[in-house]
Protein backbone atom coordinates (compact mmCIF):
# COMPACT_ATOMS: atom_id res chain seq x y z
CA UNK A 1 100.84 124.95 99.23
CA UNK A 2 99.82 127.07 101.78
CA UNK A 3 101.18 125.83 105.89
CA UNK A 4 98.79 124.60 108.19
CA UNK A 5 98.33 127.49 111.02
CA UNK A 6 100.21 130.25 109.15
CA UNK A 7 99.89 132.64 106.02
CA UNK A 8 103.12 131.89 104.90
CA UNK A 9 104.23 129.71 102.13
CA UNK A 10 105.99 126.79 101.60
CA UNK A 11 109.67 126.85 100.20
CA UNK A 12 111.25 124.50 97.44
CA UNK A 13 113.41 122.12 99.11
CA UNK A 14 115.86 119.20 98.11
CA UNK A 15 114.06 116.06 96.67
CA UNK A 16 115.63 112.96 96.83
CA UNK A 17 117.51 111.87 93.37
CA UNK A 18 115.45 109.59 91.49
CA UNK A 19 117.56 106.03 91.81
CA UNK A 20 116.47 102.43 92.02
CA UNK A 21 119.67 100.95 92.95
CA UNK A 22 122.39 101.75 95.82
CA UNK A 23 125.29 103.59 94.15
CA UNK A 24 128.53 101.39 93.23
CA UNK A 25 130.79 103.14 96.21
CA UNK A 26 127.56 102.49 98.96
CA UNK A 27 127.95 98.31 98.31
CA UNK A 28 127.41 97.17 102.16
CA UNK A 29 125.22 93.77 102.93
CA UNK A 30 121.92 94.18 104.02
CA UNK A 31 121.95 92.07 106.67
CA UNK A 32 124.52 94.55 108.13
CA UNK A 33 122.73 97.53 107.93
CA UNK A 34 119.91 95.59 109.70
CA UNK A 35 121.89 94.72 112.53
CA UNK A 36 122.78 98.54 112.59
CA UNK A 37 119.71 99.74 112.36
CA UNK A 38 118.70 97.70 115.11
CA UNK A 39 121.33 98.44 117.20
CA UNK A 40 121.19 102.54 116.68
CA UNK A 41 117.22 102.02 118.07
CA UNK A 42 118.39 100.10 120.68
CA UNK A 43 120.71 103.18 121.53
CA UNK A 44 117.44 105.52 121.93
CA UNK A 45 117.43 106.77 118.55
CA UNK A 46 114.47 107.74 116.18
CA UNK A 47 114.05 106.09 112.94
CA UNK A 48 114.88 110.00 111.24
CA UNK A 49 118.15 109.84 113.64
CA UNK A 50 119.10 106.43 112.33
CA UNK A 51 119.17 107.17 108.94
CA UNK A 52 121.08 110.35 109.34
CA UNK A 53 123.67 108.20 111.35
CA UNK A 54 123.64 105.21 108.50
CA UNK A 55 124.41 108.53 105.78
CA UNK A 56 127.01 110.10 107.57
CA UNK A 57 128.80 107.33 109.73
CA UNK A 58 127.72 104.67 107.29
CA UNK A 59 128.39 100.12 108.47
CA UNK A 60 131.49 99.36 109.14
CA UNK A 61 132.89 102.96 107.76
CA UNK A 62 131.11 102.90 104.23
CA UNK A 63 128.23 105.48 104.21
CA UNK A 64 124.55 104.03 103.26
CA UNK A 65 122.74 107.37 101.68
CA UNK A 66 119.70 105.77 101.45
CA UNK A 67 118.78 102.62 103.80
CA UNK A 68 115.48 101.26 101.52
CA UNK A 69 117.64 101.49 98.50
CA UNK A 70 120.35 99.65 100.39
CA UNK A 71 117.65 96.88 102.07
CA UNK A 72 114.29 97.00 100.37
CA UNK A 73 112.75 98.24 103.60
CA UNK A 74 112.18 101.58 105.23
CA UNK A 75 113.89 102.07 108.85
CA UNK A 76 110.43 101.83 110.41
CA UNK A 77 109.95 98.62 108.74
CA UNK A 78 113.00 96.82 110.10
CA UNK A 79 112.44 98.09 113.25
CA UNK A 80 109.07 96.72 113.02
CA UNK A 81 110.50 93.37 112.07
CA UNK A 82 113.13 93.10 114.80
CA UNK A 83 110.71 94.44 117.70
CA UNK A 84 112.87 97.21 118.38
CA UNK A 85 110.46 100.12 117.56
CA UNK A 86 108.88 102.41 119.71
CA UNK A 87 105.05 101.89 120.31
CA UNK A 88 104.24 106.00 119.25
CA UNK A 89 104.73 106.81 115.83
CA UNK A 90 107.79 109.29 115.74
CA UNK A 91 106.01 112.21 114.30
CA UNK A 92 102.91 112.29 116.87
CA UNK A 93 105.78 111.60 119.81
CA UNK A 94 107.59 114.58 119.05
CA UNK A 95 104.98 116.56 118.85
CA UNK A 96 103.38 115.31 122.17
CA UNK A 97 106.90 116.15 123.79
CA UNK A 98 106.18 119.93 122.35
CA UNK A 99 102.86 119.94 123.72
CA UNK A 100 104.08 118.92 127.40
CA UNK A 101 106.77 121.78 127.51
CA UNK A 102 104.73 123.93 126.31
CA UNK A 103 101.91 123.52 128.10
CA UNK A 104 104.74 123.32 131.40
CA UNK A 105 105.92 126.82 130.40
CA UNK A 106 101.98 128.23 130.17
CA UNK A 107 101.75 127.22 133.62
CA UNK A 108 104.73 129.30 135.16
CA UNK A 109 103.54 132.44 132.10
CA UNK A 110 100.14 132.32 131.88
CA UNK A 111 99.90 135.44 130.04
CA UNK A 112 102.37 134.35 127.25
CA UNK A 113 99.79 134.66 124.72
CA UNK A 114 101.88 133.81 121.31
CA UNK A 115 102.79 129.99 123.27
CA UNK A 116 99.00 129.97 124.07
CA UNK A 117 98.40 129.71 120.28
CA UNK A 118 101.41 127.40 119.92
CA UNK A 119 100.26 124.97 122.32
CA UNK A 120 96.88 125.43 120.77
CA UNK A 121 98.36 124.90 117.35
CA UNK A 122 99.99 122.17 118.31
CA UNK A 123 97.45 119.78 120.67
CA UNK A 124 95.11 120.09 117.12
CA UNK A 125 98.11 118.58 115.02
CA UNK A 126 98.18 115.83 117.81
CA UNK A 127 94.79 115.31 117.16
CA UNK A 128 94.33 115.31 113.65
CA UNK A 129 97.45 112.78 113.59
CA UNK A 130 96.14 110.79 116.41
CA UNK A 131 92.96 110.50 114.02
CA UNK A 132 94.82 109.78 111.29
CA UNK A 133 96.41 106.71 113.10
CA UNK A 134 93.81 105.99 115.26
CA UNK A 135 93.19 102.29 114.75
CA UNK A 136 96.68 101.11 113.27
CA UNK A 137 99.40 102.20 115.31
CA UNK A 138 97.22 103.72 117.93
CA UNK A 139 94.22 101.80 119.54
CA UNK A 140 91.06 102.38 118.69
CA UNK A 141 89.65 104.31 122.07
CA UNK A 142 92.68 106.19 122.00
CA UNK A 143 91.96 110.52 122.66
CA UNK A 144 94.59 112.79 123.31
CA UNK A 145 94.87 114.74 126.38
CA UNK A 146 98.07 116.27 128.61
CA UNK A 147 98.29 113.46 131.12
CA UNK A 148 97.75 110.47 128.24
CA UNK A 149 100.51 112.46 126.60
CA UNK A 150 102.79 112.32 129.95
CA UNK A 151 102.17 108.95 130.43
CA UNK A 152 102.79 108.11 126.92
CA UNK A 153 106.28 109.61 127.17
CA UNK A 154 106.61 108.18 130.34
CA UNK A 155 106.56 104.71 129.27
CA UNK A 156 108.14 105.10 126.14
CA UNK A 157 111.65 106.52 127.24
């Protein structure tokens, strides 16, 4: 599969192992890695953060590899539940946050032409995901510009 704005390739990587049940040593209650879950966003952290925290620090010092195994629920989906989500999806969030340094750093180099393309590159992946959520997560009127994106981040740290 070929990447979106380059010529390269994709490479293999990792897949998850195929398992529809938490493994024996990874036994902790649900309603534990809720609360922790809840608690890690409530810290600042993004749903990918949370889950690498739940695999390597784990509830109450046992490790939780894989928190919808664990729960029944994605980490988006609890946070959802509890009202402890952010309002941007994480995906189009970071990639606003790219957009506004970026765009910062074309205004102090304006002749960097290789971040020209990147910033380029990057407002069209905010728009095709802003499309894509346009509706559900985002509202319907929403259209993506640098100071929406400011104010976005703005509000949502």
């Amino acid at each position: 599969m070929a990447r979106m704005h380059t010529r390269r390739r994709g490479s293999s990587g990792s897949d998850n192992p195929a398992a529809d049940e938490p493994p024996e040593w990874s036994a902790v209650d649900t309603e534990d890695v809720e609360e922790r879950v809840v608690e890690l966003a409530e810290q600042g952290h993004d749903p990918s953060v949370i889950g690498l925290k739940l695999r390597d620090e784990g509830v109450k010092g046992t490790p939780v590899p894989n928190v919808k195994l664990a729960t029944g629920k994605k980490v988006t989906e609890i946070l959802e539940e509890h009202d402890a989500g952010n309002d941007l999806p994480e995906d189009i969030r970071n990639l606003m946050e790219r957009a506004v340094r970026l765009r910062e750093h074309m205004a102090e180099n304006q002749q960097d032409a290789q971040n020209k393309r990147a910033l380029q590159n990057t407002e069209s992946k905010i728009r095709r995901l802003a499309d894509y959520y346009r509706g559900d997560k985002l509202d319907e009127d929403f259209r993506y510009s640098y100071d929406v994106a400011v104010d976005l981040l703005a509000d949502d740290r």
